[in-house]
Each structure stands twice: as structure tokens, then as C-alpha cells.
PDB file of N, CA and C in Angstrom:
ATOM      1  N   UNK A   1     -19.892  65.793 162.632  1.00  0.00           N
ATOM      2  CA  UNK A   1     -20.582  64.531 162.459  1.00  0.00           C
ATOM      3  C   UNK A   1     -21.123  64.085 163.811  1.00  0.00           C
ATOM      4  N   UNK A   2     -22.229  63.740 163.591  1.00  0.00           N
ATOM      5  CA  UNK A   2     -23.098  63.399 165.269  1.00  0.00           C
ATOM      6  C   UNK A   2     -22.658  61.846 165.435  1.00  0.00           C
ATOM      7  N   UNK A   3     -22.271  61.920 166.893  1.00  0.00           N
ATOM      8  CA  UNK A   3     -22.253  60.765 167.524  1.00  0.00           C
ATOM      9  C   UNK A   3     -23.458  59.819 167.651  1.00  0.00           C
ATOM     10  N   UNK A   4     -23.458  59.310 167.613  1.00  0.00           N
ATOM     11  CA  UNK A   4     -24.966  57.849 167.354  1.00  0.00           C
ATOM     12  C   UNK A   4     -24.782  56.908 168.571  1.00  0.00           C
ATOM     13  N   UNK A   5     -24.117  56.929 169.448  1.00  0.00           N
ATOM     14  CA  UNK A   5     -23.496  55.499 170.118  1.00  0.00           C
ATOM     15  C   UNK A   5     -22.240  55.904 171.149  1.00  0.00           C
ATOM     16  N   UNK A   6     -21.875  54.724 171.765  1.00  0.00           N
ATOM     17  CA  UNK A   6     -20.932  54.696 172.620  1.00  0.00           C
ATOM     18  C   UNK A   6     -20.886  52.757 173.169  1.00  0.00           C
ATOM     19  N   UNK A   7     -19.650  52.949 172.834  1.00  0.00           N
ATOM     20  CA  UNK A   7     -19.461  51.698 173.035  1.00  0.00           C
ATOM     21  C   UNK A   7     -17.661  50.772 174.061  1.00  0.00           C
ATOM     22  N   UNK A   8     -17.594  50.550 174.267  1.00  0.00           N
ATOM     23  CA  UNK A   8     -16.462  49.543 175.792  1.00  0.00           C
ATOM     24  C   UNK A   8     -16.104  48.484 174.862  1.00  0.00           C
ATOM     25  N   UNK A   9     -15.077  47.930 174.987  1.00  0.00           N
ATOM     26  CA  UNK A   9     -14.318  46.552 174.738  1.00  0.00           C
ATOM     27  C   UNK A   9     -15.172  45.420 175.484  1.00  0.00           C
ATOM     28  N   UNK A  10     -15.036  44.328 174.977  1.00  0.00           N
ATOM     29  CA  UNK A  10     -15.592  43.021 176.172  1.00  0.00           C
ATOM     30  C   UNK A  10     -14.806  41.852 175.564  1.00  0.00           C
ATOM     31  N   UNK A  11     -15.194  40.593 176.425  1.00  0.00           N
ATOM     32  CA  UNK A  11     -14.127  39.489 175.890  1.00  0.00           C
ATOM     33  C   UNK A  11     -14.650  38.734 174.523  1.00  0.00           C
ATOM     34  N   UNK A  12     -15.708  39.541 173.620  1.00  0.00           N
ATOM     35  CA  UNK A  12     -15.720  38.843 172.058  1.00  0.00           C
ATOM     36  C   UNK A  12     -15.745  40.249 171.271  1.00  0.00           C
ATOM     37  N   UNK A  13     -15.878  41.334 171.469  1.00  0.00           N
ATOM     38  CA  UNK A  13     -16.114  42.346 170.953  1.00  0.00           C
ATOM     39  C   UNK A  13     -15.889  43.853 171.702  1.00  0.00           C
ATOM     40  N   UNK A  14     -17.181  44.237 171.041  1.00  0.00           N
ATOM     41  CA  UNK A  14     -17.368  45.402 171.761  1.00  0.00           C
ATOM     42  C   UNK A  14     -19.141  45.574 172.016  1.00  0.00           C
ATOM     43  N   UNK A  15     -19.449  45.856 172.820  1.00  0.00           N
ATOM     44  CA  UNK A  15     -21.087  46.431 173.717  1.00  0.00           C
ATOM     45  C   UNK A  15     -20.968  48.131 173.879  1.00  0.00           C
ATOM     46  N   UNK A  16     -22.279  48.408 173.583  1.00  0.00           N
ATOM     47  CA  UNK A  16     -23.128  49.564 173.869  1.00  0.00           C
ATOM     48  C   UNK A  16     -24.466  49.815 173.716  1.00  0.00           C
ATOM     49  N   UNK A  17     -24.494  51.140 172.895  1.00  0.00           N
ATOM     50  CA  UNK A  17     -25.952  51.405 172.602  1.00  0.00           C
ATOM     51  C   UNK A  17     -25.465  51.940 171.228  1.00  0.00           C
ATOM     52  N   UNK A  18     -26.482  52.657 170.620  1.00  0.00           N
ATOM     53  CA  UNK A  18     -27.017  53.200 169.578  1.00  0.00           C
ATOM     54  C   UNK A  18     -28.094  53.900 169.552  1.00  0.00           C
ATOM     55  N   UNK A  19     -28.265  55.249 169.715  1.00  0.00           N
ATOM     56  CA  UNK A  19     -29.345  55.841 169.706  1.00  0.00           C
ATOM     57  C   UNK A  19     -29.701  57.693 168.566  1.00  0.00           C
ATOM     58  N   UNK A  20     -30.318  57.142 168.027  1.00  0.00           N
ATOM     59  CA  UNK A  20     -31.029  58.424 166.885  1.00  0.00           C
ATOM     60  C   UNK A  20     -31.957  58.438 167.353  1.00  0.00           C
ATOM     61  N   UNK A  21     -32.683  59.193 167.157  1.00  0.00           N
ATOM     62  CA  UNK A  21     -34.118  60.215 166.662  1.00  0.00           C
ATOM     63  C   UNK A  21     -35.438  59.138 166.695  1.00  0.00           C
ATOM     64  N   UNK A  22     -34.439  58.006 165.698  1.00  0.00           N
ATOM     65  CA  UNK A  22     -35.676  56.970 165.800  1.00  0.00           C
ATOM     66  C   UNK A  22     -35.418  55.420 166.186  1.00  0.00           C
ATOM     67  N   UNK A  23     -34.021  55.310 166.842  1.00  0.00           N
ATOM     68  CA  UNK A  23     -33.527  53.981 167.275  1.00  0.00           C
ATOM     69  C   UNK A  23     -32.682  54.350 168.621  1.00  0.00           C
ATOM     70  N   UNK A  24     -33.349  53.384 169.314  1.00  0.00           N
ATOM     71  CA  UNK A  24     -32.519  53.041 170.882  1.00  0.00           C
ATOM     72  C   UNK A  24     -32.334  51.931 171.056  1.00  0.00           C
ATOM     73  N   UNK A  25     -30.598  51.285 170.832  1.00  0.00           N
ATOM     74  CA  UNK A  25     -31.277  49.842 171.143  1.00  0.00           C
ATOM     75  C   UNK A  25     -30.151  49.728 171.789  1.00  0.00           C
ATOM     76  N   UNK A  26     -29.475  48.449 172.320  1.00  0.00           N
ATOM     77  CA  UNK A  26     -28.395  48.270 172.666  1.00  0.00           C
ATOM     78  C   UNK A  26     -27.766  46.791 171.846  1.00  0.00           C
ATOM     79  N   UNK A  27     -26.474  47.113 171.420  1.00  0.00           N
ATOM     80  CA  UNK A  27     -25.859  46.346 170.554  1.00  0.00           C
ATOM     81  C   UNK A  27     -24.908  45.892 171.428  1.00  0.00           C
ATOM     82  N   UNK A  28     -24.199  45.055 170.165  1.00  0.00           N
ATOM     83  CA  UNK A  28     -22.680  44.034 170.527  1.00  0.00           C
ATOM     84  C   UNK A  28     -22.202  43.828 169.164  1.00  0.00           C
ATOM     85  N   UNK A  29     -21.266  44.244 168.971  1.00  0.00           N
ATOM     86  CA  UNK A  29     -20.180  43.838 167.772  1.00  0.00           C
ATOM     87  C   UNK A  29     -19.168  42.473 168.260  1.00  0.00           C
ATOM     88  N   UNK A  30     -19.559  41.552 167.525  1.00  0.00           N
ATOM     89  CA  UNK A  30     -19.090  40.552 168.105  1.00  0.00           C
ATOM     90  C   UNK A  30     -17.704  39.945 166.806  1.00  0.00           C
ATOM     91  N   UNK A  31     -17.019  39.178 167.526  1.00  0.00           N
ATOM     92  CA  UNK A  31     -15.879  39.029 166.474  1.00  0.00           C
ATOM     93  C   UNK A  31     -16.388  38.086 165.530  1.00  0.00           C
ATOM     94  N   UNK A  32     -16.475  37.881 164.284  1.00  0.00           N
ATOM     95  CA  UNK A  32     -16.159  37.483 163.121  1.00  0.00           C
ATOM     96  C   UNK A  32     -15.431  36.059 163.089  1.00  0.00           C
ATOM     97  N   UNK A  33     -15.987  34.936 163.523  1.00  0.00           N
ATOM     98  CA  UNK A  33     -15.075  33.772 163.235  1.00  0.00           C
ATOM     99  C   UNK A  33     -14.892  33.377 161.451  1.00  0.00           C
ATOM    100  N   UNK A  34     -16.036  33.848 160.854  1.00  0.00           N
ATOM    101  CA  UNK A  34     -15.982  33.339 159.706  1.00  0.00           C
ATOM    102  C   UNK A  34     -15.133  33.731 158.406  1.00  0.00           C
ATOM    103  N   UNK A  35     -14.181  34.535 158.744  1.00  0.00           N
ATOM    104  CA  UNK A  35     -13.153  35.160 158.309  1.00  0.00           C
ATOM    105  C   UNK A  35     -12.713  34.562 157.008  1.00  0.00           C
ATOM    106  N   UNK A  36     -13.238  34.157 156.098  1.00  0.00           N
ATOM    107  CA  UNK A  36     -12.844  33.098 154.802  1.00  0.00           C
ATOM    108  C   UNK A  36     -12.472  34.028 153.712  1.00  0.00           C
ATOM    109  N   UNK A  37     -12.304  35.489 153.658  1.00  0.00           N
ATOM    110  CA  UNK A  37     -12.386  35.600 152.091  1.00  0.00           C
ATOM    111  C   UNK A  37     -11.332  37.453 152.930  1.00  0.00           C
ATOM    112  N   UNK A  38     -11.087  38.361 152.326  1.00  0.00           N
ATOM    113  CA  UNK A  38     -10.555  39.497 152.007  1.00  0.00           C
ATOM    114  C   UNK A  38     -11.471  40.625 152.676  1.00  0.00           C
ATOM    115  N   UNK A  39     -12.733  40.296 152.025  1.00  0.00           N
ATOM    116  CA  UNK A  39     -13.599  41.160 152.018  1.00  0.00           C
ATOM    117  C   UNK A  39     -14.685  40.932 153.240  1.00  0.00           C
ATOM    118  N   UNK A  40     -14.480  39.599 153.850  1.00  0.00           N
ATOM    119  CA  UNK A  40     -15.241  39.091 155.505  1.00  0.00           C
ATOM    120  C   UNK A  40     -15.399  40.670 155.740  1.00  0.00           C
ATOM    121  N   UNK A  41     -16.714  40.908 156.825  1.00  0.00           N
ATOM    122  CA  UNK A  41     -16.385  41.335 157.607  1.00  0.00           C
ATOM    123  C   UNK A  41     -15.249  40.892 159.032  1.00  0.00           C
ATOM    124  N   UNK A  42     -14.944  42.259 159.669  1.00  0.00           N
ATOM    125  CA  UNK A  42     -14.563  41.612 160.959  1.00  0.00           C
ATOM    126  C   UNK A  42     -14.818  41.180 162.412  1.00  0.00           C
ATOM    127  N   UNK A  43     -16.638  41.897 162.303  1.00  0.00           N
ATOM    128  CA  UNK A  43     -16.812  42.096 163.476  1.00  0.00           C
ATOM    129  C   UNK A  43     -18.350  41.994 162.671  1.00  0.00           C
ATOM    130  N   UNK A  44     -19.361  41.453 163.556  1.00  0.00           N
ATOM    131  CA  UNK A  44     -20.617  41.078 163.389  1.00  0.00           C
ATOM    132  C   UNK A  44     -21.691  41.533 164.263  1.00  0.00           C
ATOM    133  N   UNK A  45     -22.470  42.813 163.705  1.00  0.00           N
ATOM    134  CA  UNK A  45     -23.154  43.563 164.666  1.00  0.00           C
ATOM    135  C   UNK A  45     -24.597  43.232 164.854  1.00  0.00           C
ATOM    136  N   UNK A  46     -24.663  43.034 166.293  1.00  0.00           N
ATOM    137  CA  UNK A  46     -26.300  42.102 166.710  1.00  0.00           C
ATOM    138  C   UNK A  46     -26.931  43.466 167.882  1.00  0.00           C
ATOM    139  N   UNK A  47     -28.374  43.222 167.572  1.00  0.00           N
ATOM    140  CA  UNK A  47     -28.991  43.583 168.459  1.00  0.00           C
ATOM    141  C   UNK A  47     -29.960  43.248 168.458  1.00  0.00           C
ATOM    142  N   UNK A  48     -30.885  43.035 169.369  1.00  0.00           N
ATOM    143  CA  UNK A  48     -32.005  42.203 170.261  1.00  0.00           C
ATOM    144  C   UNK A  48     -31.846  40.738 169.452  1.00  0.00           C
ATOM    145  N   UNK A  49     -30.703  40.578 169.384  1.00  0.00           N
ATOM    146  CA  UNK A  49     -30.271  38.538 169.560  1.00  0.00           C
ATOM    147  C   UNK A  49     -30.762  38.683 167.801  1.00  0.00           C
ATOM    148  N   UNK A  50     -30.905  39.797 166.450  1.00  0.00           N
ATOM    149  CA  UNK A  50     -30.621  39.513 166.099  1.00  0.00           C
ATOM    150  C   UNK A  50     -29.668  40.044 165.035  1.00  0.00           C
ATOM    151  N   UNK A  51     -28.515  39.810 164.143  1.00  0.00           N
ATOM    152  CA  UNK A  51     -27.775  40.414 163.574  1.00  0.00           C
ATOM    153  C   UNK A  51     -28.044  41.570 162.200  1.00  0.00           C
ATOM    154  N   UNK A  52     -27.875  42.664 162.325  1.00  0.00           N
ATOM    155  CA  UNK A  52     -28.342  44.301 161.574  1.00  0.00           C
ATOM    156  C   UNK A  52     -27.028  44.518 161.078  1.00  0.00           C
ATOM    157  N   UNK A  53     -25.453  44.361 161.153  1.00  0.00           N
ATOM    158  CA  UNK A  53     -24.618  44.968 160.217  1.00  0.00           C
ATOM    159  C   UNK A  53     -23.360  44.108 160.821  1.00  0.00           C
ATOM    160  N   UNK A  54     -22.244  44.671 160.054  1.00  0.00           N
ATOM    161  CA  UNK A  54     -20.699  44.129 159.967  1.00  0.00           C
ATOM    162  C   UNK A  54     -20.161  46.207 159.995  1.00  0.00           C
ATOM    163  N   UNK A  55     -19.083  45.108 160.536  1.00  0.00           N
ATOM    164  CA  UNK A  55     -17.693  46.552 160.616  1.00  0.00           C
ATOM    165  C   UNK A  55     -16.189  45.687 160.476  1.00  0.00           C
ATOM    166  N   UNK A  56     -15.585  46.256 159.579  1.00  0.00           N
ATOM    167  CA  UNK A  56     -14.243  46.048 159.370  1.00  0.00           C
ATOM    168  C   UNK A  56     -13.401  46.804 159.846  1.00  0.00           C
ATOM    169  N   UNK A  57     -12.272  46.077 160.093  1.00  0.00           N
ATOM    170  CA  UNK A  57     -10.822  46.955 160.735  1.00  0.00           C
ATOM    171  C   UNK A  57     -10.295  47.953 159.476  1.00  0.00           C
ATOM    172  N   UNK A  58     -10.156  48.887 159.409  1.00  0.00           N
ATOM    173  CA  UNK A  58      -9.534  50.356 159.068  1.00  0.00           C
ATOM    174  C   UNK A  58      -8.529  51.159 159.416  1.00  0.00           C
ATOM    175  N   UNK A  59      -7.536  52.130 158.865  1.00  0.00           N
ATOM    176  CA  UNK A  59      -6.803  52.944 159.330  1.00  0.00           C
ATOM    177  C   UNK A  59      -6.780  54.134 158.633  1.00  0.00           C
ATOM    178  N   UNK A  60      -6.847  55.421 159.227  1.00  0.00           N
ATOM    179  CA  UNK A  60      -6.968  56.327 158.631  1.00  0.00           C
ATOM    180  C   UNK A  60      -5.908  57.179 157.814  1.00  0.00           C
ATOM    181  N   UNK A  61      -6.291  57.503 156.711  1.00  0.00           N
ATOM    182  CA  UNK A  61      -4.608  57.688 155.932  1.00  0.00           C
ATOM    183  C   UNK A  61      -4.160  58.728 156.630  1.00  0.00           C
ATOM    184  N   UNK A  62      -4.311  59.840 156.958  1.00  0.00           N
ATOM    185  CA  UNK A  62      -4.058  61.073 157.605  1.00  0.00           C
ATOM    186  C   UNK A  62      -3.251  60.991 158.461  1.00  0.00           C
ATOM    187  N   UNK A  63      -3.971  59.881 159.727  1.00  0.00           N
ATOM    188  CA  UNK A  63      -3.418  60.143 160.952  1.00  0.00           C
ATOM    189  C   UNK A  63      -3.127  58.878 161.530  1.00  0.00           C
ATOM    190  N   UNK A  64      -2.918  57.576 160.647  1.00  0.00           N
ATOM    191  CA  UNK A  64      -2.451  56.039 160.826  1.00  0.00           C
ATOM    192  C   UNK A  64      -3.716  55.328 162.201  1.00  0.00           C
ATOM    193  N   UNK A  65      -4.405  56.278 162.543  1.00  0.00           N
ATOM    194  CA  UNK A  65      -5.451  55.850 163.904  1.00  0.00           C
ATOM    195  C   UNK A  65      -6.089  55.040 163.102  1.00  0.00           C
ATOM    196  N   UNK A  66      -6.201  53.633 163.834  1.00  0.00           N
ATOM    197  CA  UNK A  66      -7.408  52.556 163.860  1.00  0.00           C
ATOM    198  C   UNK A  66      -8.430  52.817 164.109  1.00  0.00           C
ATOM    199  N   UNK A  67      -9.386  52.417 163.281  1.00  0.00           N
ATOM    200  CA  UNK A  67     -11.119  52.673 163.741  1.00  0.00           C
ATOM    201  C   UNK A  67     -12.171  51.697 163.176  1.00  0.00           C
ATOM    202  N   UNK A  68     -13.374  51.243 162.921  1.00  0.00           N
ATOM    203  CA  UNK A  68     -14.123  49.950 162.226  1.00  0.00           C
ATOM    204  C   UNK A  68     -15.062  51.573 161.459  1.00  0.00           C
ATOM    205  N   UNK A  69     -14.921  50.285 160.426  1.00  0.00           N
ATOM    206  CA  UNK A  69     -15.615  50.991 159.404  1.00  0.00           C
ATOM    207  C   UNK A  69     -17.110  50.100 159.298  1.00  0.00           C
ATOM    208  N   UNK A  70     -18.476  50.694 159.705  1.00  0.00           N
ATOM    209  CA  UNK A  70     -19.459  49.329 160.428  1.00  0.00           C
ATOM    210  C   UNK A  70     -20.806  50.073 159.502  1.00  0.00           C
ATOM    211  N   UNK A  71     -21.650  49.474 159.120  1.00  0.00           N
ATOM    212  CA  UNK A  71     -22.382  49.187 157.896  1.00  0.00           C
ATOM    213  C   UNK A  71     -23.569  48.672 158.967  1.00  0.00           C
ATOM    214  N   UNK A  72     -24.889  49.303 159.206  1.00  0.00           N
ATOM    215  CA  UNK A  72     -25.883  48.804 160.106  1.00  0.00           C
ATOM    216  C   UNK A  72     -26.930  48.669 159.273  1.00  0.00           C
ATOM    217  N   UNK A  73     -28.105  47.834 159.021  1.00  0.00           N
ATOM    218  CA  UNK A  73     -29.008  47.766 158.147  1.00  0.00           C
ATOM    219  C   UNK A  73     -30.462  47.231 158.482  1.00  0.00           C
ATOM    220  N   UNK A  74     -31.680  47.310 158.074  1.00  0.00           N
ATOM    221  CA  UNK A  74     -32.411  46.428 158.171  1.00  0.00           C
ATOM    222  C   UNK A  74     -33.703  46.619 157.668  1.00  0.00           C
ATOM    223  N   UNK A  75     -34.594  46.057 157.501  1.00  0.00           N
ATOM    224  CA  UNK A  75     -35.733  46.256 156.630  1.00  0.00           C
ATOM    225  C   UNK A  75     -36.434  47.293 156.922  1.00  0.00           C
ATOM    226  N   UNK A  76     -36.555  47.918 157.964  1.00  0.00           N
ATOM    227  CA  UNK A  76     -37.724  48.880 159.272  1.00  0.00           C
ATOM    228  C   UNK A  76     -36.941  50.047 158.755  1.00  0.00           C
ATOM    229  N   UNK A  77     -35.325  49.882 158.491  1.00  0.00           N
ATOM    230  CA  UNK A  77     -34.642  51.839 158.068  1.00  0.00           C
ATOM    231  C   UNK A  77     -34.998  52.284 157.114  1.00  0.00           C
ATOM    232  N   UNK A  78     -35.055  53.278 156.395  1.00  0.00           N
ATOM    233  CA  UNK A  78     -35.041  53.852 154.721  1.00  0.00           C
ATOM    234  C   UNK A  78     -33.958  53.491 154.573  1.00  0.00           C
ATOM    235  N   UNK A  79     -32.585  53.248 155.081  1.00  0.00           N
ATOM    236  CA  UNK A  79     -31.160  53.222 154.227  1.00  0.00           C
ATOM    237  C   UNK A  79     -30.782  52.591 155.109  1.00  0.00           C
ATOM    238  N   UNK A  80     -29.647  52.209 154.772  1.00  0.00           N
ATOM    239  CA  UNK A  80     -28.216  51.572 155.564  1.00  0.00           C
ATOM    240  C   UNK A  80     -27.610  52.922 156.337  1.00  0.00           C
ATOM    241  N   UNK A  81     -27.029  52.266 157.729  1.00  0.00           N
ATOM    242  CA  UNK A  81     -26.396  53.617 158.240  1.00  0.00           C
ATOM    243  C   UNK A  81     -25.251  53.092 158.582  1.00  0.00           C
ATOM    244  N   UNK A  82     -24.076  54.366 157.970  1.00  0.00           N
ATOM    245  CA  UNK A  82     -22.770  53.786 157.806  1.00  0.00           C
ATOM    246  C   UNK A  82     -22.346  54.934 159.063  1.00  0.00           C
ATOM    247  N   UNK A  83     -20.834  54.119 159.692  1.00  0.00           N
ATOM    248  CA  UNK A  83     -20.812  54.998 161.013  1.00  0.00           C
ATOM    249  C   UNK A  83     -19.343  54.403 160.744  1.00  0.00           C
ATOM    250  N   UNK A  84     -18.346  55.126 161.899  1.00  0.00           N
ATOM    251  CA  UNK A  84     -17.428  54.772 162.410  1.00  0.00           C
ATOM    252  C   UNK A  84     -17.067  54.734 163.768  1.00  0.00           C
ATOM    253  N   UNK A  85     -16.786  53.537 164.164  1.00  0.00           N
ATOM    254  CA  UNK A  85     -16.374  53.244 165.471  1.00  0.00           C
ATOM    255  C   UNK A  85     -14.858  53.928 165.950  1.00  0.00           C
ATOM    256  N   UNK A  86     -15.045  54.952 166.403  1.00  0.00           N
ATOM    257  CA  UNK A  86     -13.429  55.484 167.068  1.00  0.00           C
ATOM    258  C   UNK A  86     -13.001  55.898 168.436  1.00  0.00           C
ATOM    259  N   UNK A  87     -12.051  55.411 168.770  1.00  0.00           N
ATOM    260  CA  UNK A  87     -11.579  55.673 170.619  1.00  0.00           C
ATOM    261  C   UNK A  87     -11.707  56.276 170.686  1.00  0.00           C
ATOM    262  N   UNK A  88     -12.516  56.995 171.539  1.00  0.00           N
ATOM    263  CA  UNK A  88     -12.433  58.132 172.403  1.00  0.00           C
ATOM    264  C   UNK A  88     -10.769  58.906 173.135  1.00  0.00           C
ATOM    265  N   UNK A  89     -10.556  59.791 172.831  1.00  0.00           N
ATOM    266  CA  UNK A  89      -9.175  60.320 173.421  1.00  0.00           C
ATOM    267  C   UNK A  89      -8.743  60.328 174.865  1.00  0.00           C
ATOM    268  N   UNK A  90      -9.509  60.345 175.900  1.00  0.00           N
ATOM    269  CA  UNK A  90      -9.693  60.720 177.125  1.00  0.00           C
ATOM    270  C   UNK A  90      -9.788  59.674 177.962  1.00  0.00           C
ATOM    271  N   UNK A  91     -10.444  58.047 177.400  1.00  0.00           N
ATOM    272  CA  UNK A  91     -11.153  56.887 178.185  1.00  0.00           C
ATOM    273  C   UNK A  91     -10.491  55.690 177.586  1.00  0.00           C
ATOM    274  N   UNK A  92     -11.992  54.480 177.943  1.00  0.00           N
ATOM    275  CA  UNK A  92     -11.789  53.099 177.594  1.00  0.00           C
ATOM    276  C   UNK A  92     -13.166  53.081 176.477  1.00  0.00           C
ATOM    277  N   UNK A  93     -13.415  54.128 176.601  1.00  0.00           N
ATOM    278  CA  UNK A  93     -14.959  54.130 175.327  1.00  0.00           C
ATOM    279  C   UNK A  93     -14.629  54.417 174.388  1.00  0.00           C
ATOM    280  N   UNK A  94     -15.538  53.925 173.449  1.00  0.00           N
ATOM    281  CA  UNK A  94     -15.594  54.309 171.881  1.00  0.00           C
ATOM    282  C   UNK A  94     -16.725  54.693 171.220  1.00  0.00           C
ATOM    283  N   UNK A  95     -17.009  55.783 170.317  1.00  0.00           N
ATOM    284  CA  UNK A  95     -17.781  56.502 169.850  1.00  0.00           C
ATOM    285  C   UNK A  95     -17.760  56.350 168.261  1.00  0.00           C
ATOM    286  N   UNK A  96     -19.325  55.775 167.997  1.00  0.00           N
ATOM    287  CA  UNK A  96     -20.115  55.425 166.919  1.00  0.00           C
ATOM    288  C   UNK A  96     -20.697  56.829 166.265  1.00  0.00           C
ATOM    289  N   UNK A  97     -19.855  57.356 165.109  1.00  0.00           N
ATOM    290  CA  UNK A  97     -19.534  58.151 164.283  1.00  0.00           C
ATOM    291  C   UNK A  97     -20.373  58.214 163.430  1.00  0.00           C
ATOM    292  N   UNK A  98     -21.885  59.063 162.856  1.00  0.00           N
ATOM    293  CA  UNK A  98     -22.480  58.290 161.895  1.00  0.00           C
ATOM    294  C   UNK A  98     -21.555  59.500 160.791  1.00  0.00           C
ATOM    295  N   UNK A  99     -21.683  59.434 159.685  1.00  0.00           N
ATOM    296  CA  UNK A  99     -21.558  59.913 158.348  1.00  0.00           C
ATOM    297  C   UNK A  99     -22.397  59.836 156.954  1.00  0.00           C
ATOM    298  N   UNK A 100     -22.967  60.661 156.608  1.00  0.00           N
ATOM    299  CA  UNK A 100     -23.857  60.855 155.513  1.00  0.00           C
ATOM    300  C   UNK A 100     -23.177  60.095 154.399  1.00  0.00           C
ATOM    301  N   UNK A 101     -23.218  59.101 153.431  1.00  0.00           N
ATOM    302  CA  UNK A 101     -22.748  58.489 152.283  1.00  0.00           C
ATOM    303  C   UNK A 101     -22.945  59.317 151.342  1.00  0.00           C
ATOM    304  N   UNK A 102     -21.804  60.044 150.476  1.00  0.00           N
ATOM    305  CA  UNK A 102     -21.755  60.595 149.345  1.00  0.00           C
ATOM    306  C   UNK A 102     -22.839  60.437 148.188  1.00  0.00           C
ATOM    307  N   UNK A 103     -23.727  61.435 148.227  1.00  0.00           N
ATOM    308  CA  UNK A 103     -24.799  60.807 147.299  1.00  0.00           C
ATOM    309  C   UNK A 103     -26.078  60.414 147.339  1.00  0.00           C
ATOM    310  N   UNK A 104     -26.032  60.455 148.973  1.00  0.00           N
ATOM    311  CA  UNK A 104     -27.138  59.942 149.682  1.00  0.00           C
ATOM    312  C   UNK A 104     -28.042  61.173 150.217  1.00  0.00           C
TER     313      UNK A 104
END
């Protein structure tokens, strides 16, 4: 699965980039105050000031590792691009995971 991104901790979220074939931009997953329901997202993903997707907190059944499960969208894509945010083994970075949706 190709990496899309790379992204650092900060004091509301997390910052990086995002870059495919046909998008370079630089983002911020920012925390989620609006937390009202189950199904909130947790984290609220913006770029150029304005907001394209959500990612929720996750754990993987396999191997109990935490990761955001993050949903990017917007009128300009053909589809929604679903990715996963996961630590890097080695650092303080994290790597934006894309994955093909079953079906898609």
C-alpha cells in the first residue's frame, strides 16, 4: 500500500503533507472539539484553511497498534480517499497509508 503523506504530532493535532500524482498540499488534522455523538469524528482534516475530511481513533485487531482511520474528500476528486494514519517504527513521524476501498 503506497504511502500518500507524512505527518509529526503538534499542540492540536497532527501537520504534514499529502502528496499523489495529482495532490500536493499540506494539511493539519486538528482535534475534534465537537465530540457529541459515537460516531463524531475525532480529528478534523483542513487544508488551505479549508476542511476536506475527518479521521477517527482505531485499533488494529491483529496487533492492538493505534492508528486514525481518516476519510479525505472534496468536490475536484473522483472519490473519497480513505488512508490510514500510522507511526512510523523508527521516529516521531507518521505515515498516511492510502488503501483502495473494497469495491472501488
Amino acid at each position: 500500500m503506497p504511502q500518500i503523506g507524512t505527518f509529526t504530532t503538534s499542540e492540536t493535532g497532527y501537520v504534514g503533507s499529502i502528496k499523489t500524482l495529482t495532490l500536493s498540499l499540506k494539511a493539519k488534522l486538528v482535534t475534534n472539539s465537537e465530540t457529541g455523538n459515537d460516531k463524531a469524528p475525532d480529528y478534523r482534516i483542513v487544508a488551505g484553511g479549508v476542511e476536506c475530511g475527518a479521521a477517527w481513533k482505531k485499533v488494529a485487531r491483529d496487533s492492538d497498534r493505534s492508528y486514525l482511520s481518516c476519510k479525505i474528500d472534496d468536490p475536484s476528486l473522483p472519490g473519497a480517499i480513505y488512508a490510514s494514519l500510522v507511526k512510523i517504527d523508527d521516529g516521531d513521524e507518521f505515515a498516511l497509508i492510502w488503501s483502495r476501498r473494497s469495491g472501488d
